[in-house]
C-alpha atoms as a PDB file:
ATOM      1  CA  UNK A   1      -4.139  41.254 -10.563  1.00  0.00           C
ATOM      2  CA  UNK A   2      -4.955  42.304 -14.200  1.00  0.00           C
ATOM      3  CA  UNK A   3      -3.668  38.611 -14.990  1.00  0.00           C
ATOM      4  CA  UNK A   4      -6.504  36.873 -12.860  1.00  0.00           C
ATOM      5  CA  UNK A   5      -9.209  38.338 -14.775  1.00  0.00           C
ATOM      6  CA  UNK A   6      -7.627  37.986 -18.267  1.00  0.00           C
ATOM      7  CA  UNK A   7      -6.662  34.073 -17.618  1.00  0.00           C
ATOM      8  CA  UNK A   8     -10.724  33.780 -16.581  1.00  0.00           C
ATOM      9  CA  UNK A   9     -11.244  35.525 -19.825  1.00  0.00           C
ATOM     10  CA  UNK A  10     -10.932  32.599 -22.621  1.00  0.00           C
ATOM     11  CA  UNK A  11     -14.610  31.951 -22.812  1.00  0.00           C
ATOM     12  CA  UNK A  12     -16.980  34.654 -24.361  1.00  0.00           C
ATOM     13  CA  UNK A  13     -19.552  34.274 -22.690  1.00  0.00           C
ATOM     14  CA  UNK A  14     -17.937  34.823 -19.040  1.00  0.00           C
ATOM     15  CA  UNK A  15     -19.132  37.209 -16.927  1.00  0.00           C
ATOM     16  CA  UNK A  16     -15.484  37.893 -15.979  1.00  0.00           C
ATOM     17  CA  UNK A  17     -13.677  40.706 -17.529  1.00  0.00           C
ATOM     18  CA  UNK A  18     -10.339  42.264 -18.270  1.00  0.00           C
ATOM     19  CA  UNK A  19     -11.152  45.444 -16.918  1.00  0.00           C
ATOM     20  CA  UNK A  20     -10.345  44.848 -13.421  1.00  0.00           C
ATOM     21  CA  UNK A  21     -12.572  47.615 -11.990  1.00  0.00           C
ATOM     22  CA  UNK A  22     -15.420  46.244 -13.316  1.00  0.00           C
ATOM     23  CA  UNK A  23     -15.356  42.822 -12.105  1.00  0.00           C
ATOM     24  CA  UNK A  24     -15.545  43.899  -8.217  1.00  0.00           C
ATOM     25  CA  UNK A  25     -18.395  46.398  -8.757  1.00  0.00           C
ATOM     26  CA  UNK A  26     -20.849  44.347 -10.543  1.00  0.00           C
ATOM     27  CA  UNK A  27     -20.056  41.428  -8.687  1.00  0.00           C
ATOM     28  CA  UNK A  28     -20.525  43.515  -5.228  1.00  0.00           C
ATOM     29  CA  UNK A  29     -23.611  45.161  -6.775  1.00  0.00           C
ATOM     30  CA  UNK A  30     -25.212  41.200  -7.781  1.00  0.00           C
ATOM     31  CA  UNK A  31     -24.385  39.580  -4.668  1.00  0.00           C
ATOM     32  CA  UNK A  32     -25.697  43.444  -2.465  1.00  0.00           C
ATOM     33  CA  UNK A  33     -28.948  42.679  -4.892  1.00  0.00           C
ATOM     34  CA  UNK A  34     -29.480  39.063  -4.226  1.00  0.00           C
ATOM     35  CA  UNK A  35     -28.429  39.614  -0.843  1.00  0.00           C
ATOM     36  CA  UNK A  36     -31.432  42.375  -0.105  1.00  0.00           C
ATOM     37  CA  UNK A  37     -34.011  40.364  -2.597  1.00  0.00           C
ATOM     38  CA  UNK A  38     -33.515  36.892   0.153  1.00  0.00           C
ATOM     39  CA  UNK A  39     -33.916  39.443   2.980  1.00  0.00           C
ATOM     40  CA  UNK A  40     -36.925  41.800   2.174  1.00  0.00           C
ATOM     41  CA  UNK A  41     -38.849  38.510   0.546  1.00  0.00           C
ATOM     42  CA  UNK A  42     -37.834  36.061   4.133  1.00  0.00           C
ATOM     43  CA  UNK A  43     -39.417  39.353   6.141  1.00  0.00           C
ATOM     44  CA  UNK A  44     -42.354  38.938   4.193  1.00  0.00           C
ATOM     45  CA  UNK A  45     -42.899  35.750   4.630  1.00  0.00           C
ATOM     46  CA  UNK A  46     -41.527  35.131   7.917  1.00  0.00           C
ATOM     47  CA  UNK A  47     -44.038  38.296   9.132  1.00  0.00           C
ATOM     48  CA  UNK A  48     -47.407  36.188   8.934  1.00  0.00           C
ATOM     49  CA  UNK A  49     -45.969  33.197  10.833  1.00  0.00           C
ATOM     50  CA  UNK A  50     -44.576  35.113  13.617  1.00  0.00           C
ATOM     51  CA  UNK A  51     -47.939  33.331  15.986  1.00  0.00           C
ATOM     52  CA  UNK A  52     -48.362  30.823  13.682  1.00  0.00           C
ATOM     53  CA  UNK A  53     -51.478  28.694  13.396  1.00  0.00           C
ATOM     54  CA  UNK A  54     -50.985  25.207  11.767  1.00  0.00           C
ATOM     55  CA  UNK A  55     -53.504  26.064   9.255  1.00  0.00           C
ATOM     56  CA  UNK A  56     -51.708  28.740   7.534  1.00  0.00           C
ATOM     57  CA  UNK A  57     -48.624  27.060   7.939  1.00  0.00           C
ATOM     58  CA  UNK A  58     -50.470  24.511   5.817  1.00  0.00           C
ATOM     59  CA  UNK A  59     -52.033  27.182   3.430  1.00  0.00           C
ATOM     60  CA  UNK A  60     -47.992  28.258   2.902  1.00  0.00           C
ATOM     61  CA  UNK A  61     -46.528  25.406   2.711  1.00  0.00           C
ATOM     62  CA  UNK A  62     -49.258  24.202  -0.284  1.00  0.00           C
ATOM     63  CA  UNK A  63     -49.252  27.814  -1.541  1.00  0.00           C
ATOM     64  CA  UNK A  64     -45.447  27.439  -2.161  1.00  0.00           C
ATOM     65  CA  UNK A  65     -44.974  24.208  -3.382  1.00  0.00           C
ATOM     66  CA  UNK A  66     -48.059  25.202  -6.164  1.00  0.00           C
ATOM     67  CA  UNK A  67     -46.584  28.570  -6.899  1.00  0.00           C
ATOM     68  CA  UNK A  68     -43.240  26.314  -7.596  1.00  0.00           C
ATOM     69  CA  UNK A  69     -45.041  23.994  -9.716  1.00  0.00           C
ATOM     70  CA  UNK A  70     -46.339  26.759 -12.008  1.00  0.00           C
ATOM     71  CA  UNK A  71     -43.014  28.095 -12.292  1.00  0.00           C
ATOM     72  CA  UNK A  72     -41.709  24.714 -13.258  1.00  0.00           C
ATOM     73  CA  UNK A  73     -44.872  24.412 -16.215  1.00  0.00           C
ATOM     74  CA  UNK A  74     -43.275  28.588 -17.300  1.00  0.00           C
ATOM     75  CA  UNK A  75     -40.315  26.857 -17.735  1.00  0.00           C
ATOM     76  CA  UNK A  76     -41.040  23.738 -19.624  1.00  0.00           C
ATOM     77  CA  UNK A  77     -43.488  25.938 -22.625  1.00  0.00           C
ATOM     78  CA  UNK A  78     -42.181  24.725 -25.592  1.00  0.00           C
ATOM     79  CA  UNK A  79     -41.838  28.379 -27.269  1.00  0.00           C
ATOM     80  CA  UNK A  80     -38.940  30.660 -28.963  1.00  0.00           C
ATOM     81  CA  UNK A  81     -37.411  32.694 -26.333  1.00  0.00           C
ATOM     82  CA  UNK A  82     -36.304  32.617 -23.054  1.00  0.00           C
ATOM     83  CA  UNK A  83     -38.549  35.216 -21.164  1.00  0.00           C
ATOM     84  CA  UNK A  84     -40.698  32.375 -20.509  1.00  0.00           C
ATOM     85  CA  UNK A  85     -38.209  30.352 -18.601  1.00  0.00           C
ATOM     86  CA  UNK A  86     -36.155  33.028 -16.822  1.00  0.00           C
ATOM     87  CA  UNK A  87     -39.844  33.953 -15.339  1.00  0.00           C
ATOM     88  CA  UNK A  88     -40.253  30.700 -14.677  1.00  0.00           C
ATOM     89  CA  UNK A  89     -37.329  29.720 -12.672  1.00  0.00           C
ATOM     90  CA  UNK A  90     -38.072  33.494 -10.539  1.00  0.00           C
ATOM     91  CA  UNK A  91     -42.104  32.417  -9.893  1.00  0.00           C
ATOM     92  CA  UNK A  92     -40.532  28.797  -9.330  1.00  0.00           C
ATOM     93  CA  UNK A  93     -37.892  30.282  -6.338  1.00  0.00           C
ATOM     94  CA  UNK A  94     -40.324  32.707  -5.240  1.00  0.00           C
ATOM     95  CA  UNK A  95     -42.936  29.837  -4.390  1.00  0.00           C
ATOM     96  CA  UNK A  96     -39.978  27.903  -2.682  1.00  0.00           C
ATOM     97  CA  UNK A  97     -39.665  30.705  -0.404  1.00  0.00           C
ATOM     98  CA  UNK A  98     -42.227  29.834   2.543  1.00  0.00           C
ATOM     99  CA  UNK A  99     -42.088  25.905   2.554  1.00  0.00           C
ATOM    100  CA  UNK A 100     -38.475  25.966   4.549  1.00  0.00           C
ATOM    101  CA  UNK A 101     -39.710  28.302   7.474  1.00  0.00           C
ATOM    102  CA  UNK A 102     -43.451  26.835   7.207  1.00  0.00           C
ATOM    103  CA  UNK A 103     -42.328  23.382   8.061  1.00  0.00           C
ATOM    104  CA  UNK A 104     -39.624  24.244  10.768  1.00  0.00           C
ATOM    105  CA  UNK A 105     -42.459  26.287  12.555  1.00  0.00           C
ATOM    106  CA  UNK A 106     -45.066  23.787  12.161  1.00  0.00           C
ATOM    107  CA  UNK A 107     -42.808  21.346  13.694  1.00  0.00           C
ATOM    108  CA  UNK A 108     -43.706  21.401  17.349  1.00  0.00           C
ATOM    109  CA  UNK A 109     -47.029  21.847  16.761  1.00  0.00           C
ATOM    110  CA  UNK A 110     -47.038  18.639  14.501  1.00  0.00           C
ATOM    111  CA  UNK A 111     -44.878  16.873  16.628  1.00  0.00           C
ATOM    112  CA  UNK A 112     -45.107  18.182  19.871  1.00  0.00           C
ATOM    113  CA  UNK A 113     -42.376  20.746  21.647  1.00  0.00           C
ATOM    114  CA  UNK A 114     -40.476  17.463  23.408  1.00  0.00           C
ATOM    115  CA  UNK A 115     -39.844  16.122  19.906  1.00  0.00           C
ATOM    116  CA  UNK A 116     -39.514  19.392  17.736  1.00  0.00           C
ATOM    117  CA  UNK A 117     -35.579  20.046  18.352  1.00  0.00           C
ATOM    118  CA  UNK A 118     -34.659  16.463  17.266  1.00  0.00           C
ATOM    119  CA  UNK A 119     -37.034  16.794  14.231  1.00  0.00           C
ATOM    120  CA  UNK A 120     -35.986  20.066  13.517  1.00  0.00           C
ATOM    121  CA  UNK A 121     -32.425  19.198  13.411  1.00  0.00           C
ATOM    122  CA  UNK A 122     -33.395  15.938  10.777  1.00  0.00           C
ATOM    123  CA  UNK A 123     -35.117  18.223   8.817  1.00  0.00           C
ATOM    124  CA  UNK A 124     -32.014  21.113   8.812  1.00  0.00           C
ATOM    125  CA  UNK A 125     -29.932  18.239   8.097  1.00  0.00           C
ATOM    126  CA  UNK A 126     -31.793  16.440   5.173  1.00  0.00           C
ATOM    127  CA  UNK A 127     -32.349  20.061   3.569  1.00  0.00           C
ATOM    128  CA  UNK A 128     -28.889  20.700   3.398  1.00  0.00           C
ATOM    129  CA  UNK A 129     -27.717  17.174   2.136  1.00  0.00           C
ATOM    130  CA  UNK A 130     -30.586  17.931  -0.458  1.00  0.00           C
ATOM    131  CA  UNK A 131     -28.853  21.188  -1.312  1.00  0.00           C
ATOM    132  CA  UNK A 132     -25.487  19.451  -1.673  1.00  0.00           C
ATOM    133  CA  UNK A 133     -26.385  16.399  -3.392  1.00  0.00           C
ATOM    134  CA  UNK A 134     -29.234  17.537  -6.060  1.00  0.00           C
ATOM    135  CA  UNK A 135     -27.047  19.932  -7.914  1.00  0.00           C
ATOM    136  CA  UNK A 136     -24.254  17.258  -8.546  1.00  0.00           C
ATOM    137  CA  UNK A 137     -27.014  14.739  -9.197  1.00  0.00           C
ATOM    138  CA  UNK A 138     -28.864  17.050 -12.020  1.00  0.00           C
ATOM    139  CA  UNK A 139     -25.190  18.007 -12.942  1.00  0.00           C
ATOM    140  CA  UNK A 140     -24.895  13.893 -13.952  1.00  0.00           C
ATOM    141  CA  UNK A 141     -28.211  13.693 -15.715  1.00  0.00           C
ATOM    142  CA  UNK A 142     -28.101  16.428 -17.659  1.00  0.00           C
ATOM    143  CA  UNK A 143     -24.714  15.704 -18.895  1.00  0.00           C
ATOM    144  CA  UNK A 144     -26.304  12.065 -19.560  1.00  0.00           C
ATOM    145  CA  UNK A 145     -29.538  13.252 -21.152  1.00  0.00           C
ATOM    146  CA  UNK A 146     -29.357  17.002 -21.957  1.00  0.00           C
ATOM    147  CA  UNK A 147     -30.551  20.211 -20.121  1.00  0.00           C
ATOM    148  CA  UNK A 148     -33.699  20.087 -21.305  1.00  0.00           C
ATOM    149  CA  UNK A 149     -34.524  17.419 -18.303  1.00  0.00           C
ATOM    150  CA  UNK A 150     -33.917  20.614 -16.052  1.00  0.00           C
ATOM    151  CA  UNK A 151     -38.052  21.175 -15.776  1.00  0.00           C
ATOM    152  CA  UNK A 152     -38.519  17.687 -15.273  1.00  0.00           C
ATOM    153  CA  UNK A 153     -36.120  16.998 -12.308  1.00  0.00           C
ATOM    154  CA  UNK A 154     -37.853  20.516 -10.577  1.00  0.00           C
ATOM    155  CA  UNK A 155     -41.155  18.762 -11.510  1.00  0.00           C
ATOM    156  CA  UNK A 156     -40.325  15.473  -9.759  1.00  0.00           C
ATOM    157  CA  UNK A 157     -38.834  17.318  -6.429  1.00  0.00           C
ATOM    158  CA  UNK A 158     -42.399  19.714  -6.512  1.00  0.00           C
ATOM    159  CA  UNK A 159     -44.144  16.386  -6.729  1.00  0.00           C
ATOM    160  CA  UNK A 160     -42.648  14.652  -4.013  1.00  0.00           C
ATOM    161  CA  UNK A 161     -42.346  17.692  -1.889  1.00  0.00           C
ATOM    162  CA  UNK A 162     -46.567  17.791  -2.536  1.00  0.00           C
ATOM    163  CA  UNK A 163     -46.939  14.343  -1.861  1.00  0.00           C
ATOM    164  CA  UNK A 164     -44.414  14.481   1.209  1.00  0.00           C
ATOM    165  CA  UNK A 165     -46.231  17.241   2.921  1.00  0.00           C
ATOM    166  CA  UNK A 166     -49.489  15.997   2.498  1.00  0.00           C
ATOM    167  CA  UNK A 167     -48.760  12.607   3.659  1.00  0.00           C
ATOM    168  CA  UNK A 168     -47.329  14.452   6.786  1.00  0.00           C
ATOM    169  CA  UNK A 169     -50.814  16.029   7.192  1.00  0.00           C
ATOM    170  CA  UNK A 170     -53.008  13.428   6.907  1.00  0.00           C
ATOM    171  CA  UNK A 171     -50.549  10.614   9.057  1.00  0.00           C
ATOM    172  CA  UNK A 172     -50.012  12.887  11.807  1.00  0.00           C
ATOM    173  CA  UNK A 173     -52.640  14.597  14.378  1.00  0.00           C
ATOM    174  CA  UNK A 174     -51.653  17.565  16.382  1.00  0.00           C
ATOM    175  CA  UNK A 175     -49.652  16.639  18.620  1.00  0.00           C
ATOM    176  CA  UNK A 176     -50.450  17.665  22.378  1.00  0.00           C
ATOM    177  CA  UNK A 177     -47.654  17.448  24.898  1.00  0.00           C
ATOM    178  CA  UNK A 178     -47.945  15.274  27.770  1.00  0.00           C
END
């Protein structure tokens, strides 16, 4: 086993390590962290929409996409250090938080409960060919045009999310099943 971690070893700045030990525990104790941060900040958020009314749905769906978009300006401060742009990308994944569960509970009332489980499933299926494809596509551009486009391609998907959403809210009265 000690040969795993020292043939993942060649680059420096790996997280891997050729104490075999150590590997396991920190990578138990990162993925135990992340694990409890997505839990305890989905129970807050999933809490208040638990009797949802469209209007706060609304309120959360804006609130996210804006806290997102300040994130995304954190990261793209042309200054010295870092601090700026590890906050940044936390604020921007914090404010992504409520917009998945906002939408898929504002469904039926948007849509109507007939029409909500075929919607829902379009919109669980486009948000996980988003989360497949966008990573390979971002991979392409910024080994195109450099990794400083990173803020830029989180800008454009906050601005079409923004635009998305509201177009969603203006086009589409609540819908009332007959």
């Amino acid at each position: 086993m000690r040969t795993i971690f020292l043939a993942r070893n060649r680059d420096p700045l790996s997280v891997w390590t050729t104490q075999p030990a150590t590997f396991p525990r920190r990578a138990t104790a990162l993925l135990t962290a992340s694990t409890a941060r997505r839990a305890f900040i989905r129970s807050l958020i999933e809490y208040p929409t638990i009797r949802p009314e469209n209007t706060s749905l609304i309120a959360q769906i804006r609130g996210g996409f804006l806290t997102a978009a300040l994130g995304v300006v954190l990261m793209a401060l042309p200054v010295d250090t870092d601090v700026f742009a590890l906050i940044g990308l936390t604020v921007a994944g914090l404010g992504c938080a409520p917009i998945y569960p906002a939408i898929i509970h504002s469904t039926p009332v948007n849509f109507g409960r007939r029409n909500s489980q075929a919607i829902i499933g379009i919109q669980m299926a486009s948000a996980y060919t988003g989360s497949t494809l966008a990573p390979p596509l971002f991979g392409a551009l910024s080994a195109w045009l450099g990794l400083w486009t990173f803020p830029l391609f989180l800008a454009v998907l906050v601005l079409l999310g923004i635009v998305m959403s509201e177009r969603v809210n203006r086009r589409i009265p609540v819908a009332v099943d007959a």
